[in-house]
Protein backbone atom coordinates (compact mmCIF):
# COMPACT_ATOMS: atom_id res chain seq x y z
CA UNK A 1 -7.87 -24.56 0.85
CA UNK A 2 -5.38 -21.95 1.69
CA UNK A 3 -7.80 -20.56 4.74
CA UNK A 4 -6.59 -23.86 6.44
CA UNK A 5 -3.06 -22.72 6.48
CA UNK A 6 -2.48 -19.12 6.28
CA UNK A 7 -4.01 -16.24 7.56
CA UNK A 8 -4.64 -12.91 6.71
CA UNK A 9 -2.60 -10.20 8.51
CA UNK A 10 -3.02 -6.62 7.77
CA UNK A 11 -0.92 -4.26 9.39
CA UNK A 12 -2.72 -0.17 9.20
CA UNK A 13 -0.34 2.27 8.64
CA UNK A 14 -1.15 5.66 10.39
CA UNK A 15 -1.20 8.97 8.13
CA UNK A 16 0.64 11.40 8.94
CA UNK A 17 0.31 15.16 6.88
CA UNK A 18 3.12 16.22 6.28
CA UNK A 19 5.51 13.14 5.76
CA UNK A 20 5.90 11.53 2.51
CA UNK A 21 4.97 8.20 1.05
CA UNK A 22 5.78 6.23 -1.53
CA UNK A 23 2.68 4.28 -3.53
CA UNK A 24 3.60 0.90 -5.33
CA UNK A 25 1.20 -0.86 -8.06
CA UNK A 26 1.36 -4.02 -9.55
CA UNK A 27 1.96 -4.37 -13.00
CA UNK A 28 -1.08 -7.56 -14.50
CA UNK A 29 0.11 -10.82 -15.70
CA UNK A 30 2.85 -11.46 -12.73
CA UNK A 31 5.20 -8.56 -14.63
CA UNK A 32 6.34 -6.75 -11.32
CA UNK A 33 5.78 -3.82 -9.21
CA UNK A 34 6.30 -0.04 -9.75
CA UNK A 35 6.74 2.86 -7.83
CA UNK A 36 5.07 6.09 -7.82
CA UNK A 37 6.02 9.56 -7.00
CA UNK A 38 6.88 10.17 -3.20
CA UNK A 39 3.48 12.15 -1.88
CA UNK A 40 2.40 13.94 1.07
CA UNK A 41 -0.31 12.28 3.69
CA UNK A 42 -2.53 14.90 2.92
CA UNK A 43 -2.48 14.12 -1.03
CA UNK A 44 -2.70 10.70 -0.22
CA UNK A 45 -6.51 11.59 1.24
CA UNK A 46 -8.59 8.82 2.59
CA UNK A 47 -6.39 6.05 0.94
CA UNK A 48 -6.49 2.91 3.09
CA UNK A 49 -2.46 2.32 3.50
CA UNK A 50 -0.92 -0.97 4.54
């Protein structure tokens, strides 16, 4: 089982406002990532970032 030799990490990444971030999705079928438009912290809303 893959619990017995890795664990899960997740690392919270603190909003701020007014700086912008850039979103990623992943594309179905092991095709890649994209990237989305740079946004603001406040467009991004109550988005849990990582």
């Amino acid at each position: 089982m893959l619990g017995e030799c890795l664990s899960r990490v997740e690392k919270p990444v603190e909003i701020k406002p007014n700086e912008l971030y850039t979103q990623i999705g992943i594309r179905s079928h092991g095709k890649g990532i994209f990237y989305k438009e740079p946004v603001t912290g406040s467009v991004l809303g109550n988005k849990a970032v990582f």
